[in-house]
N, C-alpha and C. Protein backbone atom coordinates (compact mmCIF):
# COMPACT_ATOMS: atom_id res chain seq x y z
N UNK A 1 -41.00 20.09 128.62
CA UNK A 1 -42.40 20.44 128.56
C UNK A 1 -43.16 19.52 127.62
N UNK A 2 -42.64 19.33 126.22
CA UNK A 2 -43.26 18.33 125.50
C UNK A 2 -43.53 17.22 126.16
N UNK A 3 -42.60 16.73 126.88
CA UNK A 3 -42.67 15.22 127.89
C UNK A 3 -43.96 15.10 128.49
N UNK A 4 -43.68 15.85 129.77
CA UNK A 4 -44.25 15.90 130.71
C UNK A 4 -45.44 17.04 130.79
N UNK A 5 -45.34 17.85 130.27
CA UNK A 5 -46.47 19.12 130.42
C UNK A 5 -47.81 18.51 129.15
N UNK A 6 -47.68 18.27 128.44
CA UNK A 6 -48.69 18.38 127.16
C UNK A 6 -49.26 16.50 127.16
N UNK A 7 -50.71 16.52 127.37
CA UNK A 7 -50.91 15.05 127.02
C UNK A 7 -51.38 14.62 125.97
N UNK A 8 -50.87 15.29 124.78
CA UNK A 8 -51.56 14.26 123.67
C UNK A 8 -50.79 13.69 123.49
N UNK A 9 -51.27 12.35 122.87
CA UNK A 9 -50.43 10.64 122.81
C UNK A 9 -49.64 11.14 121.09
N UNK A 10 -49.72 12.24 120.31
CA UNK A 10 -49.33 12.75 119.01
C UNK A 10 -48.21 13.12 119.35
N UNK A 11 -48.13 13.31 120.33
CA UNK A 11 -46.56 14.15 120.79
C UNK A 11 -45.29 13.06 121.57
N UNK A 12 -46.02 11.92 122.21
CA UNK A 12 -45.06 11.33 122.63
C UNK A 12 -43.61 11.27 121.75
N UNK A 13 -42.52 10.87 122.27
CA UNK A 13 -41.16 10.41 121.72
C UNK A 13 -41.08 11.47 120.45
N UNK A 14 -41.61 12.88 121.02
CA UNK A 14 -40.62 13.72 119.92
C UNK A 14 -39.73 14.48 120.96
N UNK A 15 -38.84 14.86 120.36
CA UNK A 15 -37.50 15.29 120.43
C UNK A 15 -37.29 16.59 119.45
N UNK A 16 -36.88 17.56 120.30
CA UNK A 16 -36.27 19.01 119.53
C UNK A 16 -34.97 18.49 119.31
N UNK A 17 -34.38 18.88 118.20
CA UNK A 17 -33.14 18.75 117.08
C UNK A 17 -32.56 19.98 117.05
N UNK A 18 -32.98 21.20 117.26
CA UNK A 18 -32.80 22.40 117.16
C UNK A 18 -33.63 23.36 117.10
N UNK A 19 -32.81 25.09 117.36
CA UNK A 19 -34.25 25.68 117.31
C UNK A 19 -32.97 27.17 117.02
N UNK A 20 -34.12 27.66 115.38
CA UNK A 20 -33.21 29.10 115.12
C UNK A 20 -34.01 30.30 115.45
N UNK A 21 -33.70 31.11 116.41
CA UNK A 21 -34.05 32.39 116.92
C UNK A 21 -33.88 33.27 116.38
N UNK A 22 -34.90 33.97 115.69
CA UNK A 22 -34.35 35.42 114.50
C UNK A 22 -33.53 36.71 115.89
N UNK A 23 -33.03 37.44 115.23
CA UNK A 23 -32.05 38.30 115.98
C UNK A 23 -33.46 38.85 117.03
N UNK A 24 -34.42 39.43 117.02
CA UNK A 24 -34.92 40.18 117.59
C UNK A 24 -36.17 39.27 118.59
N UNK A 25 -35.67 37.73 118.47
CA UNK A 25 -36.26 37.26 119.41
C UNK A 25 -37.94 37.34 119.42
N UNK A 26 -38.47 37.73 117.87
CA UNK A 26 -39.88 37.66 117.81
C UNK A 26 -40.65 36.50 117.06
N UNK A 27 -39.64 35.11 116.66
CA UNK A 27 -40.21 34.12 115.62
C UNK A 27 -38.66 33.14 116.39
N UNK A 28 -39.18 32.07 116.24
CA UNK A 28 -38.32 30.82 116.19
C UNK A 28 -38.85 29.78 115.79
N UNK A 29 -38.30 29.36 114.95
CA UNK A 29 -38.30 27.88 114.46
C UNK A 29 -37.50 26.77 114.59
N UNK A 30 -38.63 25.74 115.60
CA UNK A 30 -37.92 24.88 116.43
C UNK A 30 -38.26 23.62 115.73
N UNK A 31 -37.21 22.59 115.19
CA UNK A 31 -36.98 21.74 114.55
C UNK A 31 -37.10 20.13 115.78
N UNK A 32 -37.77 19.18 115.16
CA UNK A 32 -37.93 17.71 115.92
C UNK A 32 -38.02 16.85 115.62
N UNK A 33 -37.78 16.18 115.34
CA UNK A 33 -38.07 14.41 115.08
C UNK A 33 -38.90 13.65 116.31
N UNK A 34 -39.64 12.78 115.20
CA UNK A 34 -40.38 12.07 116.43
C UNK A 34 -39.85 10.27 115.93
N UNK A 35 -39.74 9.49 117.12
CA UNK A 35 -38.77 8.37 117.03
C UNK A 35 -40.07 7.16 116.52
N UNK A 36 -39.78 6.75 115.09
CA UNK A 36 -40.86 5.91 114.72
C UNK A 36 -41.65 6.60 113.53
N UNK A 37 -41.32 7.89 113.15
CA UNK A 37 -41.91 8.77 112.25
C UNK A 37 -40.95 9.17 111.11
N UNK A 38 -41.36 8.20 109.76
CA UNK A 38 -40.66 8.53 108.84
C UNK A 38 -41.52 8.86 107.28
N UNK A 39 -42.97 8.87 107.68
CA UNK A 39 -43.66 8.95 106.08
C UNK A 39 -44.06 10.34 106.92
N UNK A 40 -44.48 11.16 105.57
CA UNK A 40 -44.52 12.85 105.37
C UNK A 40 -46.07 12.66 106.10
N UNK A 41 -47.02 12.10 106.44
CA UNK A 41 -48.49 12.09 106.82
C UNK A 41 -48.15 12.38 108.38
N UNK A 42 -47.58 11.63 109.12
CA UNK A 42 -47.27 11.24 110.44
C UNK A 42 -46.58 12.45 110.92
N UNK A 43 -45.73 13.11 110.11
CA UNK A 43 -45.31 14.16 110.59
C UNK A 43 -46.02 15.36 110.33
N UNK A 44 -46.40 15.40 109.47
CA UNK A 44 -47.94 16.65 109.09
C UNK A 44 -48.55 16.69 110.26
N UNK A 45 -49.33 15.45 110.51
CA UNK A 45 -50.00 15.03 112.00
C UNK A 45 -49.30 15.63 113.55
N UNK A 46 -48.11 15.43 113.81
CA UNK A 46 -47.61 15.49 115.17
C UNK A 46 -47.08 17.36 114.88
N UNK A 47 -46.76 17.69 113.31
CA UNK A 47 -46.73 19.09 113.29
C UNK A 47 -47.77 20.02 113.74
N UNK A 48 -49.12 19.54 113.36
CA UNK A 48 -49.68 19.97 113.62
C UNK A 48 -50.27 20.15 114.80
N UNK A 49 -50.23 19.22 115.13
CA UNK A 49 -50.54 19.27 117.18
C UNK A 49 -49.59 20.11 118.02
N UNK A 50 -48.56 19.85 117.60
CA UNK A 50 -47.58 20.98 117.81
C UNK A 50 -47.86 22.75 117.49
N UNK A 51 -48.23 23.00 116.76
CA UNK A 51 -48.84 24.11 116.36
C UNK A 51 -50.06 24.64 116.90
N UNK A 52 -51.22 23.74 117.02
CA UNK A 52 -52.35 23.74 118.22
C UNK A 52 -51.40 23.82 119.45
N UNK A 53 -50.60 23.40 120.07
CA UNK A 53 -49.62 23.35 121.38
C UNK A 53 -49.11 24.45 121.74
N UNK A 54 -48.40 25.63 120.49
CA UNK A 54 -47.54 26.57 120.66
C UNK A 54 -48.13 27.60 121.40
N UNK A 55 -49.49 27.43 121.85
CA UNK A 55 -50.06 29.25 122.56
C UNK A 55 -49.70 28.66 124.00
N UNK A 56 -50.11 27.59 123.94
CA UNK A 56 -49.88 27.04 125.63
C UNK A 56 -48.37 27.00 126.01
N UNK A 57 -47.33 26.19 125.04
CA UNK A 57 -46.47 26.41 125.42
C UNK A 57 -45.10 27.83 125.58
N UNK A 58 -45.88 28.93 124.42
CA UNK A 58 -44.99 30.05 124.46
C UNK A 58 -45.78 30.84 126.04
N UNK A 59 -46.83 30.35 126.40
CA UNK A 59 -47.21 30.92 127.99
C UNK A 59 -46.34 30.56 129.21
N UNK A 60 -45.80 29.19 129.00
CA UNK A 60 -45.31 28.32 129.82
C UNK A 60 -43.88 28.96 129.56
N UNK A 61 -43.27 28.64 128.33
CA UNK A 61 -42.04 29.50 128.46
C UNK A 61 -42.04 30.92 128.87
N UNK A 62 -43.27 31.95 128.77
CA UNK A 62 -43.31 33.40 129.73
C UNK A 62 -43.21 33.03 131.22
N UNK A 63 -43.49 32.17 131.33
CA UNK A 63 -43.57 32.00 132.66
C UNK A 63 -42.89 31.77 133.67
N UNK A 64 -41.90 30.87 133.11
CA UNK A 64 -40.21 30.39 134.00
C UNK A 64 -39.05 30.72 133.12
N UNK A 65 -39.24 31.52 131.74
CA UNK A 65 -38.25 32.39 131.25
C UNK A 65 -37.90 34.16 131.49
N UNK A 66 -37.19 34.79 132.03
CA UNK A 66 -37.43 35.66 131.91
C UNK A 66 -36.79 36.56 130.67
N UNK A 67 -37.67 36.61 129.78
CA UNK A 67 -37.50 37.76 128.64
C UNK A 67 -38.24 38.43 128.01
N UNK A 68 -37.62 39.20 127.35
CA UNK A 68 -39.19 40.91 127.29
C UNK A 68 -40.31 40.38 126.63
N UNK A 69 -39.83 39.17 125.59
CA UNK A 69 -41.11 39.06 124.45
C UNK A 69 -40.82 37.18 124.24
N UNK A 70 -41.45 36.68 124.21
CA UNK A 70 -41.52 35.37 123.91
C UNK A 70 -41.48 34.83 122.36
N UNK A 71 -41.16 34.24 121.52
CA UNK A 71 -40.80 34.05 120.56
C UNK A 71 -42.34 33.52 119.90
N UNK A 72 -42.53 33.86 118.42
CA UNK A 72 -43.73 32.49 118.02
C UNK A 72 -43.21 31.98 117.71
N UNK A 73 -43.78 30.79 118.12
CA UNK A 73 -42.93 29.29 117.94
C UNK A 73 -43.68 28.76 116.54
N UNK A 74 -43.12 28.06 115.70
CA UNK A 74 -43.49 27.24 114.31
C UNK A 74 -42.04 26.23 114.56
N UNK A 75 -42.75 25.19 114.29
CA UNK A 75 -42.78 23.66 114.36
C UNK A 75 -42.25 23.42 112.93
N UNK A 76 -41.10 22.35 112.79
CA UNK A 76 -40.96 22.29 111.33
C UNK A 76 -40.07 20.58 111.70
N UNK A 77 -40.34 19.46 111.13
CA UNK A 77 -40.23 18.11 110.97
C UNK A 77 -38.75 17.92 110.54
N UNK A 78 -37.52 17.46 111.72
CA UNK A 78 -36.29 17.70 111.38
C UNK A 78 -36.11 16.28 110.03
N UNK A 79 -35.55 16.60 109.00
CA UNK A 79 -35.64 15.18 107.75
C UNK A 79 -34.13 14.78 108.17
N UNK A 80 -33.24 16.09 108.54
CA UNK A 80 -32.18 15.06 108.54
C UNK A 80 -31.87 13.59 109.32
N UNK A 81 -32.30 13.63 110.15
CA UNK A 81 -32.04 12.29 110.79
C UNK A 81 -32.62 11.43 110.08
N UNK A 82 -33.93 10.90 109.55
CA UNK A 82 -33.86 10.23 108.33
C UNK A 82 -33.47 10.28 107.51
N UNK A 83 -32.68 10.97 106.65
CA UNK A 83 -31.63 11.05 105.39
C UNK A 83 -30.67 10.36 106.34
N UNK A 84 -29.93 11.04 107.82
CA UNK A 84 -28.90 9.97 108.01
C UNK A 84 -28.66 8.59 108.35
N UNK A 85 -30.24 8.07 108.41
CA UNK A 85 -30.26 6.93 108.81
C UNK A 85 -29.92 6.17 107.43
N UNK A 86 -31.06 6.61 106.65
CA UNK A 86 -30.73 5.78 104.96
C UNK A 86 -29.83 6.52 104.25
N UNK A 87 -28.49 7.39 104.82
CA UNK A 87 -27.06 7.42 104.23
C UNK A 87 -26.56 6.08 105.07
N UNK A 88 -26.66 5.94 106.28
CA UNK A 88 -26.14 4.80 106.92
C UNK A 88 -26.59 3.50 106.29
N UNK A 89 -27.33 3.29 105.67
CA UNK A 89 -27.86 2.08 105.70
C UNK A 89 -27.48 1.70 103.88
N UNK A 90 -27.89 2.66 103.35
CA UNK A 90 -26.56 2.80 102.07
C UNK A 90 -25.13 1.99 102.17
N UNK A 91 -24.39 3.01 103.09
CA UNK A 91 -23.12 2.66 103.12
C UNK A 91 -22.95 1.17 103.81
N UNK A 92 -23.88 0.84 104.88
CA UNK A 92 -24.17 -0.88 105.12
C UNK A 92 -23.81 -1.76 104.10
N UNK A 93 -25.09 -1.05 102.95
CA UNK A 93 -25.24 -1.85 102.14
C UNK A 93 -23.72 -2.31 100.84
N UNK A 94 -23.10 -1.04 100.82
CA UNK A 94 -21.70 -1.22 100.31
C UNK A 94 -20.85 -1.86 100.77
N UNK A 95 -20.61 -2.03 101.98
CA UNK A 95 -19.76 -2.71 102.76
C UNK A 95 -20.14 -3.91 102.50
N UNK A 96 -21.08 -4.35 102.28
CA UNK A 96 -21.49 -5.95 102.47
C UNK A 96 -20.84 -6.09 101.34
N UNK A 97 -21.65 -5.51 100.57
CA UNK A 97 -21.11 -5.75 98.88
C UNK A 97 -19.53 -5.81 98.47
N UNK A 98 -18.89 -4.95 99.09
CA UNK A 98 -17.20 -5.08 98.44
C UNK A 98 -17.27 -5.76 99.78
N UNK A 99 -17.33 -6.52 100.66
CA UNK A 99 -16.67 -7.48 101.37
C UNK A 99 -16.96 -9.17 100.63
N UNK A 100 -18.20 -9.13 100.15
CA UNK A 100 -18.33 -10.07 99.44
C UNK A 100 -17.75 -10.29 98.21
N UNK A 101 -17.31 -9.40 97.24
CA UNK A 101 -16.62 -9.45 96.26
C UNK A 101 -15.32 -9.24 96.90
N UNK A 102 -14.44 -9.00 97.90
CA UNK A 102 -13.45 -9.31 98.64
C UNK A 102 -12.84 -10.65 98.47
N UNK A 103 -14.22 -11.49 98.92
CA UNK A 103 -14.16 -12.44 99.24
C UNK A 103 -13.75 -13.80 97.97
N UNK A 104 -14.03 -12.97 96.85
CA UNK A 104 -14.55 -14.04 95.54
C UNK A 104 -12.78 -14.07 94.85
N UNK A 105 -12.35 -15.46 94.82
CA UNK A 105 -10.84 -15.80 93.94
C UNK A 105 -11.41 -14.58 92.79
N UNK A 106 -9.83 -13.60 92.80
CA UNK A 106 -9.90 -12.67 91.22
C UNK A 106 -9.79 -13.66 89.89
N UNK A 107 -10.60 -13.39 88.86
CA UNK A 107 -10.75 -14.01 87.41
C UNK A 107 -9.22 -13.50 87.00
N UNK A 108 -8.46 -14.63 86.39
CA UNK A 108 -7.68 -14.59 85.78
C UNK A 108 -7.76 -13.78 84.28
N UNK A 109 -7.04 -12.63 84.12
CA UNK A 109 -7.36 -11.65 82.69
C UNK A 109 -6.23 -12.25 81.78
N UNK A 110 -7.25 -11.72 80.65
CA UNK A 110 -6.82 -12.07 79.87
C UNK A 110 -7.27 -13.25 78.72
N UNK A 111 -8.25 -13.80 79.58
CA UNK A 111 -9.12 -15.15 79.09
C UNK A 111 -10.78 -14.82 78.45
């Protein structure tokens, strides 16, 4: 539905990450990343359109879901995938480093 149903250009290339359903099926909070979105402004921004989005889309889910009560939906900016990108890019950066000191004749101790 994000794809294809909704046309604001704020929403393109996001992606749900997850989504936690309280037991009684009256609140969910559905988690996303958007691909290209890593400063806290940009995601405020596409949260929020998302949030303007949620009456239309909890209609759309009444509509080809069948269940007694539809959830409110709240929108929340998944961080982990940026934390795992710059854990990855960390550990890059180590690897280079002890391969290059790998690389270096050991100093003779003692001198």
């Amino acid at each position: 539905m994000l794809q294809f149903t909704l046309s604001d250009p704020r929403l393109k290339m996001v992606s749900v990450t997850g989504v936690d359903v309280s037991r009684d099926l009256s609140h969910a909070k559905v988690f996303f990343t958007q691909m290209g979105v890593d400063d806290a402004q940009a995601a405020a921004a596409t949260t929020a359109a998302l949030d303007r989005a949620s009456g239309f889309l909890r209609s759309e889910i009444a509509r080809t879901a069948t269940l007694r009560t539809v959830p409110k939906l709240r929108f929340c900016f998944d961080e982990s995938v940026g934390r795992g990108r710059a854990m990855e890019a960390l550990i890059r950066d180590v690897r280079a480093a002890d391969s290059e000191l790998g690389d270096q004749p050991d100093s003779p101790e003692g001198d």
